[in-house]
C-alpha atoms as a PDB file:
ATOM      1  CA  UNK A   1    -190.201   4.908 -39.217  1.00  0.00           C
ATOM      2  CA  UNK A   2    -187.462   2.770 -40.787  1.00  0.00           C
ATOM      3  CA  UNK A   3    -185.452   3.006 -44.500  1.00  0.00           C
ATOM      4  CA  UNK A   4    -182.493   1.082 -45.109  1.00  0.00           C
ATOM      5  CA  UNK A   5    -179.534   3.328 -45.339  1.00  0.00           C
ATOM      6  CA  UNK A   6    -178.197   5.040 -48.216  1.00  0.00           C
ATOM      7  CA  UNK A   7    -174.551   2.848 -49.825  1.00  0.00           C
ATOM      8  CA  UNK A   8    -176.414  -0.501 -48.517  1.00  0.00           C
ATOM      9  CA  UNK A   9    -178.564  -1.540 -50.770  1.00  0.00           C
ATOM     10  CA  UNK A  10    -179.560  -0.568 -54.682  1.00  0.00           C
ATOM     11  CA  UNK A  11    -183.342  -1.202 -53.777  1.00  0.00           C
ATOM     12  CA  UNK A  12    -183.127   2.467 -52.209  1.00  0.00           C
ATOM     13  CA  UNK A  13    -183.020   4.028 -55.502  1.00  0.00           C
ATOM     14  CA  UNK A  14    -186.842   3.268 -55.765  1.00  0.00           C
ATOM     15  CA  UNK A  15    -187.519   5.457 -52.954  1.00  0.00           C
ATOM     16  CA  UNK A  16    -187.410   8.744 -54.801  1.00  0.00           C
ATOM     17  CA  UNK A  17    -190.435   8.075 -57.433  1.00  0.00           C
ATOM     18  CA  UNK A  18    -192.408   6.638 -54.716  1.00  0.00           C
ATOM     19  CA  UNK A  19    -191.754   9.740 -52.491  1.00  0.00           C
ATOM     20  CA  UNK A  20    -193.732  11.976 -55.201  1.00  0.00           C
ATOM     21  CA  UNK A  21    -196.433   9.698 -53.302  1.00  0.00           C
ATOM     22  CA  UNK A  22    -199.125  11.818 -51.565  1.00  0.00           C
ATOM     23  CA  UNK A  23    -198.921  10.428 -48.215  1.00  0.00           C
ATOM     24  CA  UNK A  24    -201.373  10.605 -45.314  1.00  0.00           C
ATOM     25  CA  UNK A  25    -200.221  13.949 -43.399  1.00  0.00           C
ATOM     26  CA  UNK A  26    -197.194  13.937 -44.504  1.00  0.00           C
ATOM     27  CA  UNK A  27    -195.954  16.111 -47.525  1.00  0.00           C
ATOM     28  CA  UNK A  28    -192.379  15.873 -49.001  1.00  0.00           C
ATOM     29  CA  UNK A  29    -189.564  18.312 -49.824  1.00  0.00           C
ATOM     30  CA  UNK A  30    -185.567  18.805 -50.235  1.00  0.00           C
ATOM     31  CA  UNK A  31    -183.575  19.444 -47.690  1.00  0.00           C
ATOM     32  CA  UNK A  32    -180.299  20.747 -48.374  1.00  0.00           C
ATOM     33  CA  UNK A  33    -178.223  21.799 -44.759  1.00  0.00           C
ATOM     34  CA  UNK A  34    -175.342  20.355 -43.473  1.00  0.00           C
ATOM     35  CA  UNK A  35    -174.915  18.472 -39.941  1.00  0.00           C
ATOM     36  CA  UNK A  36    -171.906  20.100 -38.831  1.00  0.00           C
ATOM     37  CA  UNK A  37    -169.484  17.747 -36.566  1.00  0.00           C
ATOM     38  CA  UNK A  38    -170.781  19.336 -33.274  1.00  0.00           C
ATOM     39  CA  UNK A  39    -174.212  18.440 -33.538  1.00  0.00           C
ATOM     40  CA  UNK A  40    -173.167  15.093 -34.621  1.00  0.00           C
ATOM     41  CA  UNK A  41    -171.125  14.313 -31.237  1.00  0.00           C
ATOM     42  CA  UNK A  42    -173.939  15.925 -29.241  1.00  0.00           C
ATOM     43  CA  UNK A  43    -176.207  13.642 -30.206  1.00  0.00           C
ATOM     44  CA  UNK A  44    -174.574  10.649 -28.861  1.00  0.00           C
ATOM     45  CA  UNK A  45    -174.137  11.449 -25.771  1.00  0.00           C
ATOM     46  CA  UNK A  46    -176.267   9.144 -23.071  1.00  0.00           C
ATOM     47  CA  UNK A  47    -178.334  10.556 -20.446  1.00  0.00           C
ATOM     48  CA  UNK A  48    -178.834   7.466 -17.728  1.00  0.00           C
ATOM     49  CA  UNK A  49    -181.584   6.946 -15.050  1.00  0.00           C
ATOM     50  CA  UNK A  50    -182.127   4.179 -12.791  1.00  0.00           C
ATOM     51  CA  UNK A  51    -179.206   1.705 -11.491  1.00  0.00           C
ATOM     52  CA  UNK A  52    -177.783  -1.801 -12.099  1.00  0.00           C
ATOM     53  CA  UNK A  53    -175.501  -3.875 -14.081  1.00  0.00           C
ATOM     54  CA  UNK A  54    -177.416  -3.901 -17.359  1.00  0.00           C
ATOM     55  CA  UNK A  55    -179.281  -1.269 -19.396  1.00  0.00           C
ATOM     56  CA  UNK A  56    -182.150  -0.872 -21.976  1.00  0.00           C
ATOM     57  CA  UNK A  57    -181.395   1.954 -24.481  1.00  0.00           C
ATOM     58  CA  UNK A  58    -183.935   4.214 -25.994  1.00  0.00           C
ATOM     59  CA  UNK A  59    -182.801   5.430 -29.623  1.00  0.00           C
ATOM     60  CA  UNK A  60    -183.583   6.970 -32.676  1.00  0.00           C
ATOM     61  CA  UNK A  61    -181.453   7.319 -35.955  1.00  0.00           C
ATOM     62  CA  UNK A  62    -181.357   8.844 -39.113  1.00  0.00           C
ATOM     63  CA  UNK A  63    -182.743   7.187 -41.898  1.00  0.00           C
ATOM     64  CA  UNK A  64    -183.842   8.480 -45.824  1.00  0.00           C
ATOM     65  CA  UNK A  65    -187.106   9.646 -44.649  1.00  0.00           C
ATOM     66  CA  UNK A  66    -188.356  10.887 -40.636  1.00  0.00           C
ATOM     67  CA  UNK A  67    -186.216   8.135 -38.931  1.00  0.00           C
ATOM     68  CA  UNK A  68    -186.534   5.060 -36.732  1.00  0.00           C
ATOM     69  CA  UNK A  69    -187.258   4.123 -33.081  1.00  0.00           C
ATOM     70  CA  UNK A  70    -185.956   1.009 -31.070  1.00  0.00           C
ATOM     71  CA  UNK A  71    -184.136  -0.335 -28.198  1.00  0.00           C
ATOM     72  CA  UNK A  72    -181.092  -1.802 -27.615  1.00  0.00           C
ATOM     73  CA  UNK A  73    -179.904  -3.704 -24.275  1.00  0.00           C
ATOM     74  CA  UNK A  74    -177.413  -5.865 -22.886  1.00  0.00           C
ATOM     75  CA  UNK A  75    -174.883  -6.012 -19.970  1.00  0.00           C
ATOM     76  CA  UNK A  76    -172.948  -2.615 -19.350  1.00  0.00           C
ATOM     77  CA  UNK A  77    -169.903  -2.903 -20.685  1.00  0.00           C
ATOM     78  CA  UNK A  78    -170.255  -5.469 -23.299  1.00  0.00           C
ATOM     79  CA  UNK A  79    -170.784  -3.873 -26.850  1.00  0.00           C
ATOM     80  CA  UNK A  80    -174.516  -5.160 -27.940  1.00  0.00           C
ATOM     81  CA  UNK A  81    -175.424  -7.441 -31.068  1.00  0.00           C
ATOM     82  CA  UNK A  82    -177.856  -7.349 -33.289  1.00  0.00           C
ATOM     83  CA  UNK A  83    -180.041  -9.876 -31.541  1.00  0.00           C
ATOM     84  CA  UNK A  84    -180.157  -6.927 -28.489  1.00  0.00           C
ATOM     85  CA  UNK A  85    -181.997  -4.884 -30.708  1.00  0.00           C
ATOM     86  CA  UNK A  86    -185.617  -4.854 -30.911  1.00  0.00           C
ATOM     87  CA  UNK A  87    -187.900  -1.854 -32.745  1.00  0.00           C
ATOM     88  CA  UNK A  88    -190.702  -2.373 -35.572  1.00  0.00           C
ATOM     89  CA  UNK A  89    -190.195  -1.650 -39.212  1.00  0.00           C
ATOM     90  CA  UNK A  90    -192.221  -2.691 -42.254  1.00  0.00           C
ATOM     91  CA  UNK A  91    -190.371  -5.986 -43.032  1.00  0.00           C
ATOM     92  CA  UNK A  92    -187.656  -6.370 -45.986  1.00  0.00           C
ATOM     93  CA  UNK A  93    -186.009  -3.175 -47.419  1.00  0.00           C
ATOM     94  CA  UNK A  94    -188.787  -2.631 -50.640  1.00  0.00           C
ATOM     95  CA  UNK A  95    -189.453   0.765 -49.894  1.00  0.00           C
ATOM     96  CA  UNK A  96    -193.591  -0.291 -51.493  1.00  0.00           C
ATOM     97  CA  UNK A  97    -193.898  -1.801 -48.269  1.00  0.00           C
ATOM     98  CA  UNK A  98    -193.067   1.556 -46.409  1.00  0.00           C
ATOM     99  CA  UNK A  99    -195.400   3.434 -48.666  1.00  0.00           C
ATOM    100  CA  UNK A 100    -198.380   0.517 -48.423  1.00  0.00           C
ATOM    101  CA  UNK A 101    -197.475   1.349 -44.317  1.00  0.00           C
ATOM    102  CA  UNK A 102    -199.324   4.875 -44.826  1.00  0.00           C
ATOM    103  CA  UNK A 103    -202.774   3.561 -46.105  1.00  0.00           C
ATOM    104  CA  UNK A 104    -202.848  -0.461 -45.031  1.00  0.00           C
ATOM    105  CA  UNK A 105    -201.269  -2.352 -42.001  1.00  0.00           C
ATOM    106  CA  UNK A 106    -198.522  -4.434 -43.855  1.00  0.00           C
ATOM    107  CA  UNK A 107    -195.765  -7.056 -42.625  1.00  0.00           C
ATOM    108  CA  UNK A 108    -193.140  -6.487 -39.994  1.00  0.00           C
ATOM    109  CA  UNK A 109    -190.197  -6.949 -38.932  1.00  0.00           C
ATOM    110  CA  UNK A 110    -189.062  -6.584 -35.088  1.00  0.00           C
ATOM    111  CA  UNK A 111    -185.330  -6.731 -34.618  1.00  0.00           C
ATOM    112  CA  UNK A 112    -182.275  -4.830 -35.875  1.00  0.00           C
ATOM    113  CA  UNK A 113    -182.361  -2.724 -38.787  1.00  0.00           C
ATOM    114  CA  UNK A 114    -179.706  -0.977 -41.147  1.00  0.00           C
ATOM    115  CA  UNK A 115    -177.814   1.482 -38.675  1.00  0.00           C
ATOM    116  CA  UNK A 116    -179.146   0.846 -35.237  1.00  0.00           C
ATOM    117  CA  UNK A 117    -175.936   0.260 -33.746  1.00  0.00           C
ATOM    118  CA  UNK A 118    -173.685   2.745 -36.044  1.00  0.00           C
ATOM    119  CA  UNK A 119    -173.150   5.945 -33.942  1.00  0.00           C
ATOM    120  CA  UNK A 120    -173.178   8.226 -36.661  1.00  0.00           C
ATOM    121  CA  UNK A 121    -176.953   7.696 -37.418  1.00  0.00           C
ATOM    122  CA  UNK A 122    -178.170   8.347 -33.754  1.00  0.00           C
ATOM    123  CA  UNK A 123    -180.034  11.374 -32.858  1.00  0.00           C
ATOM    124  CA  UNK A 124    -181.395  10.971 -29.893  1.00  0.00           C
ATOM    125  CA  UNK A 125    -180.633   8.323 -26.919  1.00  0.00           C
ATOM    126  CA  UNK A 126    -182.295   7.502 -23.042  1.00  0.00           C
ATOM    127  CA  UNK A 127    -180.350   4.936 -21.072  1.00  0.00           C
ATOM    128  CA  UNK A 128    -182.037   2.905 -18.526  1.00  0.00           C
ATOM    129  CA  UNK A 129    -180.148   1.177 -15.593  1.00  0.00           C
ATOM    130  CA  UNK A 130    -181.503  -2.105 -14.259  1.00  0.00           C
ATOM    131  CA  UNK A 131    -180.716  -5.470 -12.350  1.00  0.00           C
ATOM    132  CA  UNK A 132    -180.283  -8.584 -13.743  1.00  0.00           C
ATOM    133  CA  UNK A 133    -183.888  -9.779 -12.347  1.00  0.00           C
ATOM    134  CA  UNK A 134    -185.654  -6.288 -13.961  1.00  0.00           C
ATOM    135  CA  UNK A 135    -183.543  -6.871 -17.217  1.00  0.00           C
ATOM    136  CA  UNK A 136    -184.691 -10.861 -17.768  1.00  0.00           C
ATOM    137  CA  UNK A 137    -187.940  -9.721 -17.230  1.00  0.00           C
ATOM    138  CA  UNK A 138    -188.058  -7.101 -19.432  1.00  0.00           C
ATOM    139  CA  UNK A 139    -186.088  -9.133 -21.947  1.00  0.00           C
ATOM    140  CA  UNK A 140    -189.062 -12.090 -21.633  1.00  0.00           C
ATOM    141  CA  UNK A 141    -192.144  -8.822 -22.510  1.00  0.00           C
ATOM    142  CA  UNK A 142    -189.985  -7.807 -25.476  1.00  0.00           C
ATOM    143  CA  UNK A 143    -189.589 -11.342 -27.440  1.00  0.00           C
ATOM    144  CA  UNK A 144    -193.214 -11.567 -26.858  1.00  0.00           C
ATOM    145  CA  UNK A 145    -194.302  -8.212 -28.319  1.00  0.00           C
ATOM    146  CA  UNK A 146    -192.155  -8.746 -31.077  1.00  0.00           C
ATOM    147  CA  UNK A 147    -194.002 -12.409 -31.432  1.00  0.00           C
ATOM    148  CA  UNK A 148    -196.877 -10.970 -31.680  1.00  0.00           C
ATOM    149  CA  UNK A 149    -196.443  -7.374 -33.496  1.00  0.00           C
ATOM    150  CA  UNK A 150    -196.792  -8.873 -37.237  1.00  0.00           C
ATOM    151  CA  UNK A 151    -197.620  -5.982 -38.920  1.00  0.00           C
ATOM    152  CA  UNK A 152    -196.511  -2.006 -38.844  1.00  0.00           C
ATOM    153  CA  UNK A 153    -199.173   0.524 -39.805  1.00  0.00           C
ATOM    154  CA  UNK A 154    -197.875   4.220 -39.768  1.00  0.00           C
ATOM    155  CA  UNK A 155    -201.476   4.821 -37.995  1.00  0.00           C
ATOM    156  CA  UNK A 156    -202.141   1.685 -36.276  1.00  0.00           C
ATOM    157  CA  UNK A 157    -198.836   0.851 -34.980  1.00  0.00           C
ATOM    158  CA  UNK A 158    -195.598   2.289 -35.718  1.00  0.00           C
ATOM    159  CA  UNK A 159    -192.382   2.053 -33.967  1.00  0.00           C
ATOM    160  CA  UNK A 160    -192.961   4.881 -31.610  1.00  0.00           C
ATOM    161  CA  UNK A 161    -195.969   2.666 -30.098  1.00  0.00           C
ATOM    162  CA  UNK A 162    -193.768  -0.607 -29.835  1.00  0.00           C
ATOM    163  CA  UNK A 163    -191.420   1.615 -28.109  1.00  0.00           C
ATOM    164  CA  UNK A 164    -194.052   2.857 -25.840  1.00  0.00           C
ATOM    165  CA  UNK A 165    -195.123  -0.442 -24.683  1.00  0.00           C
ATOM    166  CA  UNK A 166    -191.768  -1.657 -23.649  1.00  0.00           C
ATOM    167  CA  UNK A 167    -191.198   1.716 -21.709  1.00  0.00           C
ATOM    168  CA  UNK A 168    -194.485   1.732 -19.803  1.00  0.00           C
ATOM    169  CA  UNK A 169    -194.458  -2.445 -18.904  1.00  0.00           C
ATOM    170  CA  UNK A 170    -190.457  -1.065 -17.293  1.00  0.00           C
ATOM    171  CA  UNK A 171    -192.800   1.688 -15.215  1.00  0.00           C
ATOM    172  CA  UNK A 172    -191.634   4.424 -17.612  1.00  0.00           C
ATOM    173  CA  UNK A 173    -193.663   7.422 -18.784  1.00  0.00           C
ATOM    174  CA  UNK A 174    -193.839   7.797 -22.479  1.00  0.00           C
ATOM    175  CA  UNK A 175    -194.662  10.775 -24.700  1.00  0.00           C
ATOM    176  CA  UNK A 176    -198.238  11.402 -25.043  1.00  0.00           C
ATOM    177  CA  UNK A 177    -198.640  10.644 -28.755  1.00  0.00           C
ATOM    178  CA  UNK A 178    -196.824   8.265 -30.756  1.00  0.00           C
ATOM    179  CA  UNK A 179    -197.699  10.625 -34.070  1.00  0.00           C
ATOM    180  CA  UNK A 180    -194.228  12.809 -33.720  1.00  0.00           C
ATOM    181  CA  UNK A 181    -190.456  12.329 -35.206  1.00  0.00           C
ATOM    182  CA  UNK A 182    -188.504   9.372 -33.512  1.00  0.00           C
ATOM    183  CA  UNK A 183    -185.885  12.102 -32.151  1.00  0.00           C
ATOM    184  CA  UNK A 184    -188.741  14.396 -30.251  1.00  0.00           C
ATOM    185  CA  UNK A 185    -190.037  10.858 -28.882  1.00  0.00           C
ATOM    186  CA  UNK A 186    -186.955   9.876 -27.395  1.00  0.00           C
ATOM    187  CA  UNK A 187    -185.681  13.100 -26.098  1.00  0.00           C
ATOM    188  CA  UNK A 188    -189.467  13.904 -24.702  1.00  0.00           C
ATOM    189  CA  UNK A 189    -189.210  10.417 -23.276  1.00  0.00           C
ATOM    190  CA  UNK A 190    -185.724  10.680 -21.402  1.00  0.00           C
ATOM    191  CA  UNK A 191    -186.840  14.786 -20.425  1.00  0.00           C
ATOM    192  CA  UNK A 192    -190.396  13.306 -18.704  1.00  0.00           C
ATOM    193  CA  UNK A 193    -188.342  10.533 -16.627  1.00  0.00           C
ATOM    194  CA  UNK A 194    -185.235  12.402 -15.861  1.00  0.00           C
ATOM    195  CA  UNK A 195    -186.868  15.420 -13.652  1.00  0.00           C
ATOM    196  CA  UNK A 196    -188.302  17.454 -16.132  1.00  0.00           C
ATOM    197  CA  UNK A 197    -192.107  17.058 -16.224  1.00  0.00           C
ATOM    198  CA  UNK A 198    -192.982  20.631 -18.468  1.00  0.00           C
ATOM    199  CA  UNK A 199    -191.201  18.329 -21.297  1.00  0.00           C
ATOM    200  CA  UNK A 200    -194.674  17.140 -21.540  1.00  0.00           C
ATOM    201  CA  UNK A 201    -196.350  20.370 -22.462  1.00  0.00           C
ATOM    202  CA  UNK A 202    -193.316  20.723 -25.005  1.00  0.00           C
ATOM    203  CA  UNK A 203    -194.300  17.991 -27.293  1.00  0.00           C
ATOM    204  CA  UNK A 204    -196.304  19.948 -29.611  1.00  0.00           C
ATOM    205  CA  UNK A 205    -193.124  22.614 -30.372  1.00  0.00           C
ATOM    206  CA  UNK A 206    -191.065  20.317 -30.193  1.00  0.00           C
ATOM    207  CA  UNK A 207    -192.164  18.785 -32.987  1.00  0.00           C
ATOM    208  CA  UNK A 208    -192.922  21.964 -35.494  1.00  0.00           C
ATOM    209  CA  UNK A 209    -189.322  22.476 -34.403  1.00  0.00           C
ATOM    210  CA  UNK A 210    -188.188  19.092 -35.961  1.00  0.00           C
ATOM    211  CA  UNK A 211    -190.603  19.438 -39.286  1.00  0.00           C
ATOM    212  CA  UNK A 212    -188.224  22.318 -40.402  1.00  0.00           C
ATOM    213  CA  UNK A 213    -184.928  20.488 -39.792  1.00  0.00           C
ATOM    214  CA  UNK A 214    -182.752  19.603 -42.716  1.00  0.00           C
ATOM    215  CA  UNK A 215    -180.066  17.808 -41.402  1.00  0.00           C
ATOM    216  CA  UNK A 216    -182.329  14.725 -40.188  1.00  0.00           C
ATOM    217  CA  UNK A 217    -182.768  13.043 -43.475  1.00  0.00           C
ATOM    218  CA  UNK A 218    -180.385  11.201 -46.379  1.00  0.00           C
ATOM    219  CA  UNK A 219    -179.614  14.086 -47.894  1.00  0.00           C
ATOM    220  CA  UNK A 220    -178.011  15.863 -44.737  1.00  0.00           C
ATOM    221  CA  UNK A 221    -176.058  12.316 -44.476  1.00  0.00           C
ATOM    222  CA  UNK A 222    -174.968  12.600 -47.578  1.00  0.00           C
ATOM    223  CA  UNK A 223    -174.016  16.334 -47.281  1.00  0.00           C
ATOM    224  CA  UNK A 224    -172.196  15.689 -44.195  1.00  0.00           C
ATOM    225  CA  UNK A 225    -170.263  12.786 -45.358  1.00  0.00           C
ATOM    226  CA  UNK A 226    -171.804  10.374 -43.333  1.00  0.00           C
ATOM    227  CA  UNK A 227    -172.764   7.831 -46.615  1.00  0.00           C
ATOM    228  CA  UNK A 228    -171.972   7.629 -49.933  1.00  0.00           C
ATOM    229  CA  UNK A 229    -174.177   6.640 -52.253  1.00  0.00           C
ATOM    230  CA  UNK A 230    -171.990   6.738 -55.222  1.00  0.00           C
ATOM    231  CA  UNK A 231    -170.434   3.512 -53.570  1.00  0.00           C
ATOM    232  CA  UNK A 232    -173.930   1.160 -54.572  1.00  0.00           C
ATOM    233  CA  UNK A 233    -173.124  -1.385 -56.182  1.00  0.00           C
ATOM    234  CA  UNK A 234    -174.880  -0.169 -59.562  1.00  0.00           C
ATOM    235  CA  UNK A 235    -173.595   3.263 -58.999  1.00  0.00           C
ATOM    236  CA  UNK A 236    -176.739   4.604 -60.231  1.00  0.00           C
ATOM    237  CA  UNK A 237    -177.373   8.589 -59.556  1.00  0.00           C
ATOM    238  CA  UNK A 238    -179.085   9.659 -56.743  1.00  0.00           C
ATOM    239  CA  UNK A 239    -181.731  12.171 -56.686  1.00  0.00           C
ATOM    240  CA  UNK A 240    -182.161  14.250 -53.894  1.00  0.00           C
ATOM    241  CA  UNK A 241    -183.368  12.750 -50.847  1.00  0.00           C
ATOM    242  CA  UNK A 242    -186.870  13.150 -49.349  1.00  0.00           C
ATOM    243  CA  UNK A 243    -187.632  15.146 -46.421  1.00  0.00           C
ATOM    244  CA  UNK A 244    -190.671  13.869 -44.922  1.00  0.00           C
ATOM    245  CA  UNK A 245    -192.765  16.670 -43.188  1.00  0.00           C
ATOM    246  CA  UNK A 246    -195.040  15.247 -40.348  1.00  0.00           C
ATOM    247  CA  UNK A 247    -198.860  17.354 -40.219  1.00  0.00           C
ATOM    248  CA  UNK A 248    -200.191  17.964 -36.769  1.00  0.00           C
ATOM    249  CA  UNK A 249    -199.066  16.055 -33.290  1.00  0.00           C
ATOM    250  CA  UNK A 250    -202.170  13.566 -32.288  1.00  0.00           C
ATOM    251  CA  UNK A 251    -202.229  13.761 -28.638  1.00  0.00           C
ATOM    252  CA  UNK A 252    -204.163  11.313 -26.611  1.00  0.00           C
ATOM    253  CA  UNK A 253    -204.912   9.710 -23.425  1.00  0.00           C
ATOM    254  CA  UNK A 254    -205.332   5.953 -24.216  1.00  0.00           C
ATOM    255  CA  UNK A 255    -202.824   3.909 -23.689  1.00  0.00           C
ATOM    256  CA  UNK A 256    -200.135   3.992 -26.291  1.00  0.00           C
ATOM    257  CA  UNK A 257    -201.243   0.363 -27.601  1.00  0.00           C
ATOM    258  CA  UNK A 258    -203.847   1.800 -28.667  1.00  0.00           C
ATOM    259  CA  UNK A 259    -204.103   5.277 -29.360  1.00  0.00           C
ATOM    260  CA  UNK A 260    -203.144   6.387 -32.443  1.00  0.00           C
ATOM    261  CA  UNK A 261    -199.564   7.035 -33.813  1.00  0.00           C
ATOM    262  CA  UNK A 262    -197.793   8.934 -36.223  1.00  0.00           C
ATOM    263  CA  UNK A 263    -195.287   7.203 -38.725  1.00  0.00           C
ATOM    264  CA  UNK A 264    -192.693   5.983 -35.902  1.00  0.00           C
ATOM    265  CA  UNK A 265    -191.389   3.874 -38.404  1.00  0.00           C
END
């Protein structure tokens, strides 16, 4: 689950026709709440497992619609790049290719996107600890899953399920569906590795909890300062943001490759 940021880019703007767009499961609405500071700050903070000089980093973000998942990594210490951040997104920023996402299986992209490493977007975050040997090695699966993950299909295979793969080839347990909000996948996935295995059974309400938050989408970035959209470049209005309403969780036991996923993207 992936938009480009609001203040960007003008090609955002097409975004709110397109999300009168009957979508598969989903259904779209207003939101209108603020993110107060507090929540912001909480939201970054890092909960760490493992050991060793260099980390992989589970996030999600904010975005205009349900939000994003990806990874970044590096040495501890050293502030990452884009090129240590790998997650998959429908490729470009034409919002057509987000919507074509929900019905088709359509180009991808499999690196940084707009916000991954801006603090102010994140919403959830899982720190991993590991040595140099685990960290080239894990380094080596990801630039081949992203070699090979040419598409993103909201159903197929979303961002959640790339996610997935590159937890469970690092020995990490990973949410039982893929088909739930980018935040309740990360903070499921750092609650079932850090101690606290009834996370699992949580999945479901954690989710119906998320559908009816309103500070998640563009509009509560907007109303909380974080962007400015009057700042585009063709200063055209904005419209009110859509907030993307996920149906039921899909839980399964296949393997996250392939089971099937909600819009992770």
């Amino acid at each position: 689950m992936r938009r480009k940021l609001t203040g960007r880019s003008s090609s955002t703007r097409l975004l709110f026709p397109l999300a009168m767009i009957a979508l598969t499961g989903l259904g779209l609405s207003v939101a209108s709440a603020q993110t107060s500071s507090q929540s912001q700050n909480s939201r970054s903070a890092t909960a760490t497992s493992g050991s060793g000089q260099y980390y992989f980093e589970f996030r999600s973000r904010q975005s205009w619609d349900y939000g994003h998942t990806f990874v970044v990594f590096g040495r501890v210490g050293e502030p990452p790049s884009k090129k240590n951040v790998a997650g998959l997104s429908p490729k470009g920023d034409d919002p057509r290719m987000w919507v074509m996402g929900h019905y088709v299986p359509v180009p991808s992209d499999t690196g940084w996107t707009d916000g991954d490493l801006e603090d102010k977007y994140t919403t959830s975050r899982y720190r991993v600890l590991v040595s140099k040997e685990q960290y080239d090695r894990t380094v080596a699966y990801i630039r081949q899953l992203q070699a090979k993950s040419t598409t993103w299909s909201v159903e197929l295979y979303n961002c959640n399920a790339f996610v997935a793969d590159i937890a469970h080839f690092m020995g990490l347990q990973a949410p039982s569906s893929t088909w739930i909000y980018p935040k309740v996948f990360v903070t499921n996935m750092r609650k079932i590795n850090t101690g606290h295995p009834e996370a699992a059974n949580e999945l479901v309400s954690e989710n119906v909890k998320e559908m009816s938050n309103p500070t998640r989408d563009g509009r509560a970035m907007i109303n909380a300062g974080l962007i400015h959209p009057d700042t585009r470049s063709n200063n055209a209005p904005v419209g009110p943001a859509p907030n993307v309403t996920i149906g039921a969780v899909r839980v399964s036991n296949r393997p996250a490759s392939s089971a099937g996923r909600l819009p992770g993207e």
